[in-house]
C-alpha atoms as a PDB file:
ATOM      1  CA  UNK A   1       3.284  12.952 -16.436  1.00  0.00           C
ATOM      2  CA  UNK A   2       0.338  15.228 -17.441  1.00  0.00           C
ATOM      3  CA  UNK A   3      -1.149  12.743 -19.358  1.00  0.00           C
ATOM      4  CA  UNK A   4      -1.224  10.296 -16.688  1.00  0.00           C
ATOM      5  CA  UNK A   5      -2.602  12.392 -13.957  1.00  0.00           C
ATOM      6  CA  UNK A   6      -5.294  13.861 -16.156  1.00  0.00           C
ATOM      7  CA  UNK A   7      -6.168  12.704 -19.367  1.00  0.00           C
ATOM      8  CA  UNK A   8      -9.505  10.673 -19.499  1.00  0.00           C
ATOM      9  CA  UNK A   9      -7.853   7.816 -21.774  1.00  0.00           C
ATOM     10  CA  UNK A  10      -5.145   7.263 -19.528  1.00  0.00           C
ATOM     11  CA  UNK A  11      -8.124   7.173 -16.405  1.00  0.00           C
ATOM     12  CA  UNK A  12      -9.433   4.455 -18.219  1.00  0.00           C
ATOM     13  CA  UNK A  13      -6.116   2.242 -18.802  1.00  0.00           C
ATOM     14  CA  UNK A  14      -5.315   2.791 -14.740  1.00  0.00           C
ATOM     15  CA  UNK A  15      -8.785   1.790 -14.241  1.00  0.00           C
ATOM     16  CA  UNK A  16      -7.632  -1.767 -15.695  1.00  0.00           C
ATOM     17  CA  UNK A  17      -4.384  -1.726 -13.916  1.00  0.00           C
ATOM     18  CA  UNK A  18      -5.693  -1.044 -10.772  1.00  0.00           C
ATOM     19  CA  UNK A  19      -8.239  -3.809 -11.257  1.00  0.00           C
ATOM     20  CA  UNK A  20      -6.091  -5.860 -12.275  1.00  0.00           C
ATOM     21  CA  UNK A  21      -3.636  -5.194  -9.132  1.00  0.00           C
ATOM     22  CA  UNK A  22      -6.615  -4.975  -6.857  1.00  0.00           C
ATOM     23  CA  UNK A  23      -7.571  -8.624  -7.744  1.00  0.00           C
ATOM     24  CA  UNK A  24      -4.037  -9.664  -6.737  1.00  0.00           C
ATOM     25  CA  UNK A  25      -4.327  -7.897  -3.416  1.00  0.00           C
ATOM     26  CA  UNK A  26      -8.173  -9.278  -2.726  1.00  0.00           C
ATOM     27  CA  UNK A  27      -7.153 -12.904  -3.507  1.00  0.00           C
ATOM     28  CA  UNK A  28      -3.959 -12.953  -1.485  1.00  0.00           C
ATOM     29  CA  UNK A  29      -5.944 -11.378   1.529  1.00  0.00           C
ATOM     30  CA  UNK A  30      -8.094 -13.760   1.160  1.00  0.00           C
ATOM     31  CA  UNK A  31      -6.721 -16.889   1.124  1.00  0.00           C
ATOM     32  CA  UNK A  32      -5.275 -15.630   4.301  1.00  0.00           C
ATOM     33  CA  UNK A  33      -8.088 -15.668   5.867  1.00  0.00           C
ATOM     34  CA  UNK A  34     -10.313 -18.412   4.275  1.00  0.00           C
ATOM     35  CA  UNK A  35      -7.321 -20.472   3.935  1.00  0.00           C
ATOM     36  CA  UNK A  36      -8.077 -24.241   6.013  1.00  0.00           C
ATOM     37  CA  UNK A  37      -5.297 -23.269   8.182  1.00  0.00           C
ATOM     38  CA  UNK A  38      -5.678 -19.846  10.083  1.00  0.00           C
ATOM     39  CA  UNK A  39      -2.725 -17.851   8.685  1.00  0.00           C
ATOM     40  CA  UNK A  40       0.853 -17.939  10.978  1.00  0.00           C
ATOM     41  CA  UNK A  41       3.484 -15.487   9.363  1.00  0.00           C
ATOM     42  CA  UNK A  42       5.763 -17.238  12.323  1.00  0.00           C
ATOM     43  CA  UNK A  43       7.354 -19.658   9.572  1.00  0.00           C
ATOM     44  CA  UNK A  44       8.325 -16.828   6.737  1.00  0.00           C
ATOM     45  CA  UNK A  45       9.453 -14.478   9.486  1.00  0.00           C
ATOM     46  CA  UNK A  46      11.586 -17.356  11.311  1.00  0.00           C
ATOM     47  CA  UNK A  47      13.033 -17.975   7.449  1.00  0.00           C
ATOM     48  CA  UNK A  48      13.337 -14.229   6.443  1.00  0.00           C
ATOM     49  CA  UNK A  49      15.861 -13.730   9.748  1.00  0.00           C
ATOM     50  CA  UNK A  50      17.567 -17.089   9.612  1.00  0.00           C
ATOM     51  CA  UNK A  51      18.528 -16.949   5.588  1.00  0.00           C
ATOM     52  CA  UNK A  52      18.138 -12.497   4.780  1.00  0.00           C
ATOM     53  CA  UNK A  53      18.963 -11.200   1.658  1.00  0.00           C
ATOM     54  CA  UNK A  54      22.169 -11.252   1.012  1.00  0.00           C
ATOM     55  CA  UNK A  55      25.003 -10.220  -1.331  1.00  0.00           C
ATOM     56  CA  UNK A  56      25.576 -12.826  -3.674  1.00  0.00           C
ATOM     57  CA  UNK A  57      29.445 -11.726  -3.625  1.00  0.00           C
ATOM     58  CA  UNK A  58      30.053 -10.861  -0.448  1.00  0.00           C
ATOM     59  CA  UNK A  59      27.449 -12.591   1.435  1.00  0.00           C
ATOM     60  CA  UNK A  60      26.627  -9.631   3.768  1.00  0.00           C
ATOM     61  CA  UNK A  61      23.153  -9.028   4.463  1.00  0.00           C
ATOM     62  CA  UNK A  62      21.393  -6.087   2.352  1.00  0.00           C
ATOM     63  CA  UNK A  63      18.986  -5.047   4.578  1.00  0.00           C
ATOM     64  CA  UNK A  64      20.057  -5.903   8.368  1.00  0.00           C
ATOM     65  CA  UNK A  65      17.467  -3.167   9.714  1.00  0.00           C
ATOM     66  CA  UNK A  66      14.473  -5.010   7.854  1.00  0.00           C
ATOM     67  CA  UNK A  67      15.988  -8.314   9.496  1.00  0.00           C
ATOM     68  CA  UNK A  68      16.501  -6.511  12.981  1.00  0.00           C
ATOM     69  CA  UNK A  69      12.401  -5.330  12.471  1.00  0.00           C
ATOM     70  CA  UNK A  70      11.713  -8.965  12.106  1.00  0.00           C
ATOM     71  CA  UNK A  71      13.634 -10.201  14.876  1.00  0.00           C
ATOM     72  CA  UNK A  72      12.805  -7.633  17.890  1.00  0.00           C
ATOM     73  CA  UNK A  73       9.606  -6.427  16.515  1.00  0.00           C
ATOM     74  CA  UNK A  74       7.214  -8.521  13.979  1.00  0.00           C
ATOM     75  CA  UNK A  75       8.293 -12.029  15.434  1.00  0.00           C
ATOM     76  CA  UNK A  76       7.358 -11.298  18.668  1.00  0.00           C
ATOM     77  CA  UNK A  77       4.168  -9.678  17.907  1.00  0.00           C
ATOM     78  CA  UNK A  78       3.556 -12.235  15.091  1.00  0.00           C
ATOM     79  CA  UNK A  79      -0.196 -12.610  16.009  1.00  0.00           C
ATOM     80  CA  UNK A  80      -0.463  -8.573  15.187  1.00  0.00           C
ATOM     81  CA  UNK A  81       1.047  -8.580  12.336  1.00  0.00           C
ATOM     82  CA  UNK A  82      -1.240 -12.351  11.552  1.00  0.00           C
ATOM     83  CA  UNK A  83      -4.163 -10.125  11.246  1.00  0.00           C
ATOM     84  CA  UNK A  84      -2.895  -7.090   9.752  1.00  0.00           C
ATOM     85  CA  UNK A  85      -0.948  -9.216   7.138  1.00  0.00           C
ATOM     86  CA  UNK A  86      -3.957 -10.596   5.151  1.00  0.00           C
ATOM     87  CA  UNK A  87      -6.548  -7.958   6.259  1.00  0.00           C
ATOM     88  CA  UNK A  88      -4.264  -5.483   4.953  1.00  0.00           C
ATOM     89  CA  UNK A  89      -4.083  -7.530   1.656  1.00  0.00           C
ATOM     90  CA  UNK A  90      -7.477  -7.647   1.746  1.00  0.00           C
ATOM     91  CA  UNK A  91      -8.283  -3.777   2.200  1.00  0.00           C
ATOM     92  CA  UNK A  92      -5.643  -2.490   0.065  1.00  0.00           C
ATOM     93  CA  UNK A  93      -7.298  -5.099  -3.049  1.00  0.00           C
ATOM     94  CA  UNK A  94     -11.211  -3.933  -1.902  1.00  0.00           C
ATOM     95  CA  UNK A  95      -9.706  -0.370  -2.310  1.00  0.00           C
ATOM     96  CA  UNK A  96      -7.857  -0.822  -5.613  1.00  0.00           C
ATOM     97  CA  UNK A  97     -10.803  -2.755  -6.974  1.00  0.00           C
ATOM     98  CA  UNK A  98     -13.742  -0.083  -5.991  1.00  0.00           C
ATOM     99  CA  UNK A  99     -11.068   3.239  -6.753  1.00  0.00           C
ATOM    100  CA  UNK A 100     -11.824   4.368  -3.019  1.00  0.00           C
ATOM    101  CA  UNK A 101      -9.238   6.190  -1.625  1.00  0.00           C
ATOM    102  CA  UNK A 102      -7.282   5.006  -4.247  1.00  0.00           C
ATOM    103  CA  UNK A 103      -3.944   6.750  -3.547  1.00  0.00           C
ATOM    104  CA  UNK A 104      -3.861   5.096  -0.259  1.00  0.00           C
ATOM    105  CA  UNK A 105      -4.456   1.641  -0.801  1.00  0.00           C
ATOM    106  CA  UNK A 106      -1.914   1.407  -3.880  1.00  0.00           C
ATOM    107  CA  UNK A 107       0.854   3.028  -1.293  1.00  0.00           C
ATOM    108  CA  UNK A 108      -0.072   0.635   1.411  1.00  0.00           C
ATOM    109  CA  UNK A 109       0.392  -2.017  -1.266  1.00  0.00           C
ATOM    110  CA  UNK A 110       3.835  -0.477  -2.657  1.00  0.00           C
ATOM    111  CA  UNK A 111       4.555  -1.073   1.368  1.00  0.00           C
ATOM    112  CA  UNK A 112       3.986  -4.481   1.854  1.00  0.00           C
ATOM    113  CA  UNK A 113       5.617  -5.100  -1.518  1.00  0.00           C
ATOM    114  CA  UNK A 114       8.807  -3.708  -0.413  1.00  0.00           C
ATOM    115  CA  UNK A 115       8.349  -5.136   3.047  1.00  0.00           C
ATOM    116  CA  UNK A 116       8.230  -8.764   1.222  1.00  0.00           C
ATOM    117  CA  UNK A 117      11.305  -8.147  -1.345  1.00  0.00           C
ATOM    118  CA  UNK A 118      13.264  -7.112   1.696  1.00  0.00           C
ATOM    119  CA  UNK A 119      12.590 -10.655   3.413  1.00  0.00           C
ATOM    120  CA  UNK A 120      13.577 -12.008  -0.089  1.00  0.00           C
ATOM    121  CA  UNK A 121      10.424 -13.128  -1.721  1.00  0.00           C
ATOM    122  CA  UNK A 122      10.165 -12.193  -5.031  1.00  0.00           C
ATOM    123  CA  UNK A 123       7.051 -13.639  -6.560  1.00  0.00           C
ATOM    124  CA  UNK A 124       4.999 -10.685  -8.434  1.00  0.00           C
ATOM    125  CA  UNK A 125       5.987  -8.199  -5.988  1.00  0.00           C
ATOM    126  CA  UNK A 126       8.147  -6.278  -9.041  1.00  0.00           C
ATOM    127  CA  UNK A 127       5.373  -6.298 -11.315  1.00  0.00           C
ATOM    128  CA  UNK A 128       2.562  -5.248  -8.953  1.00  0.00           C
ATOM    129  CA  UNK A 129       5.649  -2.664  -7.816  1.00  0.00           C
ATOM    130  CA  UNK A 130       6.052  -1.401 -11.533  1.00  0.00           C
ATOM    131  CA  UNK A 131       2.163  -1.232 -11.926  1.00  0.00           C
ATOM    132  CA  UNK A 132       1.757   0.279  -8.145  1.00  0.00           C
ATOM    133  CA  UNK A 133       4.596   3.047  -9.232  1.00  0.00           C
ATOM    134  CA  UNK A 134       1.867   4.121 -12.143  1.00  0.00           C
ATOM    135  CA  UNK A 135      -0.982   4.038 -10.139  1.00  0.00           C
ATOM    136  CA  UNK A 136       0.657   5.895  -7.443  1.00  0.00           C
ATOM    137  CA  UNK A 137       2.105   8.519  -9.792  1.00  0.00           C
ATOM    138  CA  UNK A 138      -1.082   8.957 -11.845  1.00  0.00           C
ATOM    139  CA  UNK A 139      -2.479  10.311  -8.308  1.00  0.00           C
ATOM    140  CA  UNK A 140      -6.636  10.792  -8.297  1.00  0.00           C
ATOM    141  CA  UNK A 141      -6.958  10.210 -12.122  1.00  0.00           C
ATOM    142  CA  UNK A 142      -6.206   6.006 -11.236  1.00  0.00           C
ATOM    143  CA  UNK A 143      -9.836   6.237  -9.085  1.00  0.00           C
ATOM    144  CA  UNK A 144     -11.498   8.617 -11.993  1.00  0.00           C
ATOM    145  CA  UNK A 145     -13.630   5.737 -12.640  1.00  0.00           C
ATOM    146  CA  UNK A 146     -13.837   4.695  -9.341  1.00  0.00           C
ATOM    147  CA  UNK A 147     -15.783   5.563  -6.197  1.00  0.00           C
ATOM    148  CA  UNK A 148     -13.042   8.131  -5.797  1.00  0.00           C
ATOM    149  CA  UNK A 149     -15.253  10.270  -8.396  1.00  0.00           C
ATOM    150  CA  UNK A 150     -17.541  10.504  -5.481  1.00  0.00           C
ATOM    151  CA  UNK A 151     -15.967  10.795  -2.316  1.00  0.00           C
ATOM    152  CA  UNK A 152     -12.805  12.426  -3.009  1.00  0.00           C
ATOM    153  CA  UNK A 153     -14.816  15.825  -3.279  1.00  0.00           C
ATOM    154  CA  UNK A 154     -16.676  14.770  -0.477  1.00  0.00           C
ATOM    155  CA  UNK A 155     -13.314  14.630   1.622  1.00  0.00           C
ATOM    156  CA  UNK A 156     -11.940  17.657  -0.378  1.00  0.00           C
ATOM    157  CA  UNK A 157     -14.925  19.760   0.663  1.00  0.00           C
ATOM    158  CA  UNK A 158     -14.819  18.537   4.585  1.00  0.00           C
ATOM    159  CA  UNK A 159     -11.548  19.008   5.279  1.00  0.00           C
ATOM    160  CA  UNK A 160     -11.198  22.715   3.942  1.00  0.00           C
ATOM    161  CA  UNK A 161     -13.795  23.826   6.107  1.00  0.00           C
ATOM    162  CA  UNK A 162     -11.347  23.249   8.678  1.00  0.00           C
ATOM    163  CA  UNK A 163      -8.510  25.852   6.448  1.00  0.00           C
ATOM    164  CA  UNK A 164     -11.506  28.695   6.990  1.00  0.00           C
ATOM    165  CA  UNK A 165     -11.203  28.603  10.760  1.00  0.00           C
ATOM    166  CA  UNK A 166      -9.523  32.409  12.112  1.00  0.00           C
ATOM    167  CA  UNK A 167      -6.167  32.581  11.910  1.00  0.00           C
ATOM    168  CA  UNK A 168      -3.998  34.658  14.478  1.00  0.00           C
ATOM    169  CA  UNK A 169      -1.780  37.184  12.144  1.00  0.00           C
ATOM    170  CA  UNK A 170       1.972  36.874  12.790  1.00  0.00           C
ATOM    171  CA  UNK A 171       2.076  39.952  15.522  1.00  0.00           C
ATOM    172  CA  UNK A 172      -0.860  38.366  17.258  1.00  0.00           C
ATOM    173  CA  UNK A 173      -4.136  39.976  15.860  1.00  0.00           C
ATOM    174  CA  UNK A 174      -7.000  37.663  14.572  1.00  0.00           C
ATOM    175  CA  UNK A 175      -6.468  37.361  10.498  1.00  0.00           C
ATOM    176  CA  UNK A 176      -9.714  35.948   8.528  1.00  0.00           C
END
């Protein structure tokens, strides 16, 4: 796990990874939106809740909360979840693709993958799972060569000027 999360050579075979599941992301996002049609997730959700995934034995449905989600919430906010579907594809690929925020964008992605396998479509959600997993676990070293070189300090440095603030001791006395 070391070598993952901080070796230079491994920083530069994530870099292709998370290009190469960052162009999957973009492109999906973007058909979405610059598809002829405007995009309707109506049809997949209607067909995720009237055939879930089932046991292949038993036929009992695997994941009845995921289909209750579709049911009571997504399908009847489907033109919500119409933009966040492909403008969510589309962020989490611009992120992958540019290593910004890096971290983020590849566990937003490991999201909607799951959220897809659970309505039962398989497609490459396992392999951009299996590559998300490594990009996930390789934490900042996946955006080394990314424009998370850059801002990740940036952040790092902003937000712990907030952990210097006073802090009130235990028994009530200021503690800096």
């Amino acid at each position: 796990m070391n070598w993952l999360r901080g070796n230079k050579y491994a920083a530069v075979l994530l870099t292709l990874v998370r290009i190469y599941v960052g162009w999957e992301w973009l492109t999906a996002g973007w058909h979405k939106l610059a598809g002829a049609k405007p995009f309707d997730a109506a049809g997949f959700m209607k067909g995720a809740i009237a055939k879930p995934v089932a046991d292949s034995a038993t036929h009992e449905t695997l994941y009845p909360a995921f289909t209750a989600f579709l049911k009571h919430v997504a399908l009847p906010n489907v033109k919500l979840f119409n933009v966040i579907v492909p403008w969510g594809e589309l962020l989490v690929g611009a992120g992958l693709l540019l290593g910004a925020l890096t971290t983020t964008a590849v566990l937003f992605g490991l999201l909607m993958n799951f959220m897809y396998m659970f309505a039962g479509t398989v497609s490459t959600n396992p392999w951009l799972i299996l590559l998300g997993f490594f990009i996930a676990a390789a934490g900042t070293n996946a955006g080394k060569f990314g424009v998370d070189h850059y801002i990740l300090p940036y952040l790092h440095e902003r937000f712990k000027k907030h952990d210097r603030a006073p802090k009130l001791h235990p028994r009530g006395r200021l503690h800096t």
